[in-house]
Protein backbone atom coordinates (compact mmCIF):
# COMPACT_ATOMS: atom_id res chain seq x y z
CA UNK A 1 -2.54 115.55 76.58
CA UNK A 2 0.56 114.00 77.82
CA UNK A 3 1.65 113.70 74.11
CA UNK A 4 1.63 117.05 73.62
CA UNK A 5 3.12 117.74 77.00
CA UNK A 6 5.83 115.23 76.10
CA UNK A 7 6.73 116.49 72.42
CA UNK A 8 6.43 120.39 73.68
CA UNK A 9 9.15 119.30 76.32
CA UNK A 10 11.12 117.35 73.78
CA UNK A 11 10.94 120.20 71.60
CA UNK A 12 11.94 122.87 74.14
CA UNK A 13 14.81 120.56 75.35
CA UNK A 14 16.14 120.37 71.76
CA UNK A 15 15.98 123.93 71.02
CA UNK A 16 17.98 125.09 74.49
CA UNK A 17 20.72 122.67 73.60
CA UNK A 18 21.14 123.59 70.00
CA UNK A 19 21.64 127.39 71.14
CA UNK A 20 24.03 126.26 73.82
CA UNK A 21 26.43 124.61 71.17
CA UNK A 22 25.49 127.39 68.05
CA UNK A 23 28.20 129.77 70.13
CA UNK A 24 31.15 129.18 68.31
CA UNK A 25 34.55 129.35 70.11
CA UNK A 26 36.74 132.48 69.70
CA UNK A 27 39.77 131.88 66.73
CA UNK A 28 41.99 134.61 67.66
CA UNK A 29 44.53 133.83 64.60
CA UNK A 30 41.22 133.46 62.24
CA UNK A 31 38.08 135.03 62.07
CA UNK A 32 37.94 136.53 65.03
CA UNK A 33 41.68 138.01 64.55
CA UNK A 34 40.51 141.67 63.55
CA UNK A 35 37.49 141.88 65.80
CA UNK A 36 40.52 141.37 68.38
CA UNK A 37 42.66 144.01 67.37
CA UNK A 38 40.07 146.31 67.21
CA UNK A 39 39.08 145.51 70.71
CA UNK A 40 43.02 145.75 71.42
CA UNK A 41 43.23 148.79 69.76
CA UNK A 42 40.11 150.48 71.82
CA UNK A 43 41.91 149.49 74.89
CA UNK A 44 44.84 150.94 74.08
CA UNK A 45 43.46 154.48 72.89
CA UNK A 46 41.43 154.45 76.54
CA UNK A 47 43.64 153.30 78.65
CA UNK A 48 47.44 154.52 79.33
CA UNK A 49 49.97 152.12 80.42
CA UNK A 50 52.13 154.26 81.65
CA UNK A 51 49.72 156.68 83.67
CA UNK A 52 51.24 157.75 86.99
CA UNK A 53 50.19 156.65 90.33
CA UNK A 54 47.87 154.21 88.51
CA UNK A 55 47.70 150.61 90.16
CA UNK A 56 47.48 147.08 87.61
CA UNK A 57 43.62 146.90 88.54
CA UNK A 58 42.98 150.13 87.89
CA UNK A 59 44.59 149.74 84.32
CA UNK A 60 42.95 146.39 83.89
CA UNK A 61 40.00 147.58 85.21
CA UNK A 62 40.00 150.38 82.20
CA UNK A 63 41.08 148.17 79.84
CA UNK A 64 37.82 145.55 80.66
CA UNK A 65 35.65 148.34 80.04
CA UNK A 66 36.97 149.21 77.44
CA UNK A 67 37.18 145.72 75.40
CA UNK A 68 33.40 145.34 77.25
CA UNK A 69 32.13 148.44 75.52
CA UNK A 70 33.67 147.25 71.87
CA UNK A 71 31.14 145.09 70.32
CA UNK A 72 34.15 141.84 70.55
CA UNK A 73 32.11 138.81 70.66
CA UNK A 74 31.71 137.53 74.30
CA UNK A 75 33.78 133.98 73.35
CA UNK A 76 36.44 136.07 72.56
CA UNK A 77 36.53 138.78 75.14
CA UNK A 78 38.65 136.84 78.08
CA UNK A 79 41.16 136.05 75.13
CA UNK A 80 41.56 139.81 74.99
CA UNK A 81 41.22 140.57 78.75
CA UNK A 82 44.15 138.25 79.56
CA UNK A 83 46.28 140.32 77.51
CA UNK A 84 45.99 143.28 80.02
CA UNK A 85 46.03 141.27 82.90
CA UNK A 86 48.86 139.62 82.26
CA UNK A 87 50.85 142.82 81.70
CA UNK A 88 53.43 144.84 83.42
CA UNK A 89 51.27 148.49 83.28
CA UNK A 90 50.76 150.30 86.87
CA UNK A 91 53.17 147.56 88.40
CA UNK A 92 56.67 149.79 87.88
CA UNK A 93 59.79 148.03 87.56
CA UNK A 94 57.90 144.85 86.64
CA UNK A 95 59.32 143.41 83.23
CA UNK A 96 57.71 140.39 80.99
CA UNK A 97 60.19 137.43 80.84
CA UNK A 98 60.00 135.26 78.27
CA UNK A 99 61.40 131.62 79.01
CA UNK A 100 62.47 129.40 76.06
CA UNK A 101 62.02 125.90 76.62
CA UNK A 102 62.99 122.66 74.30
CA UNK A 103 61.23 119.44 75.39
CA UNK A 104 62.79 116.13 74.92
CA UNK A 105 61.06 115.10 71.78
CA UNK A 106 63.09 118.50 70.47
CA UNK A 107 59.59 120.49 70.84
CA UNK A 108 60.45 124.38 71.35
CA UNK A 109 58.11 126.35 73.27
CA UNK A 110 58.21 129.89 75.18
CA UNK A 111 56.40 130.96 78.00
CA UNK A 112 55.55 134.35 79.18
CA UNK A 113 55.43 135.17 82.98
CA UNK A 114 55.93 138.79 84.51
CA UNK A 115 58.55 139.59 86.91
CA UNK A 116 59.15 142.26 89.88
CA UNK A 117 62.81 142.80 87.70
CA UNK A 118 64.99 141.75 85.23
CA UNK A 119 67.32 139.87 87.86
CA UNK A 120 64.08 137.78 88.74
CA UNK A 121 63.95 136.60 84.11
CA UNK A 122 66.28 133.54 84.72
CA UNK A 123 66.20 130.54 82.67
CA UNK A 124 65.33 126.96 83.31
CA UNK A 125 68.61 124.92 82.87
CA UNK A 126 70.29 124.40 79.38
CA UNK A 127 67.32 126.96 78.59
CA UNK A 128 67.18 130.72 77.41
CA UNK A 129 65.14 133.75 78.66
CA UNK A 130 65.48 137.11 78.01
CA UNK A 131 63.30 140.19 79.12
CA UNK A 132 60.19 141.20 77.00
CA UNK A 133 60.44 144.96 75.33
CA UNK A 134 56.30 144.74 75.18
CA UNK A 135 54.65 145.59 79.17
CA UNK A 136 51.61 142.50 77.91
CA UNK A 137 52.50 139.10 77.49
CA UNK A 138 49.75 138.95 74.03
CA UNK A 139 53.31 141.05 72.59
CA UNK A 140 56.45 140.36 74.60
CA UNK A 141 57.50 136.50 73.03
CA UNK A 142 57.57 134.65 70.27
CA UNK A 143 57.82 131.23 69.43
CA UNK A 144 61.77 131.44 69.82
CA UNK A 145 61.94 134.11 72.63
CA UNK A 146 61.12 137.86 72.87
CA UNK A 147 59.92 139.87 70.57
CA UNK A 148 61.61 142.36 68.89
């Protein structure tokens, strides 16, 4: 009896971990790339940026429910949700600010971050920034600075 007890448990134990690691992780520039712009795309189509007297939750709120609703693979789904969070829509005035950065082994990055205004997109010394045309930072930089 213990045997069985024993191998049942062993068996159990093996089958919860293998399902645990069988989620594969989300590859936004890969397979998972359209999945995401579909998502995107639903988001965009239900929620407006640019709707008046509408706060940032609100629109990220929308946009959640949204990306929820859109069959996007739950690995990939806070990939997606950052991109509306991080955004400047129902927050006016607010700009994205991308900040261009070269480390001393000569390694460019850039960084997005959103600001209450332009005036507020400075850049780190000997650095460059310049203000994103894009209200989410998914859109507003590029390797080498903003986006055109």
């Amino acid at each position: 009896m213990r045997l069985v007890v024993g191998s049942s448990f062993a068996v159990l134990l093996l089958l919860v971990t293998s399902q645990a690691g069988f989620a594969q992780r989300c590859d936004p520039t890969g397979a998972d790339a359209a999945a995401i712009a579909a998502a995107r795309a639903a988001a965009d189509a239900a929620c407006d940026c640019n709707k008046p007297d509408q706060t940032h939750g609100q629109y990220v709120s929308c946009a959640v429910q949204a990306i929820n609703g859109s069959g996007l693979r739950m690995q990939c789904r806070g990939v997606v949700k950052k991109c509306y969070s991080r955004s400047t829509c129902g927050k006016p005035g607010f700009v994205t600010c991308c900040r261009t950065r070269t480390n001393p082994h000569g390694v460019t990055s850039t960084k997005c971050s959103i600001k209450s205004d332009a005036t507020h997109c400075t850049a780190p010394d000997g650095q460059s920034a310049c203000t994103g045309t894009h209200p989410s930072c998914c859109d507003a930089c590029t390797d080498s600075g903003c986006a055109p």
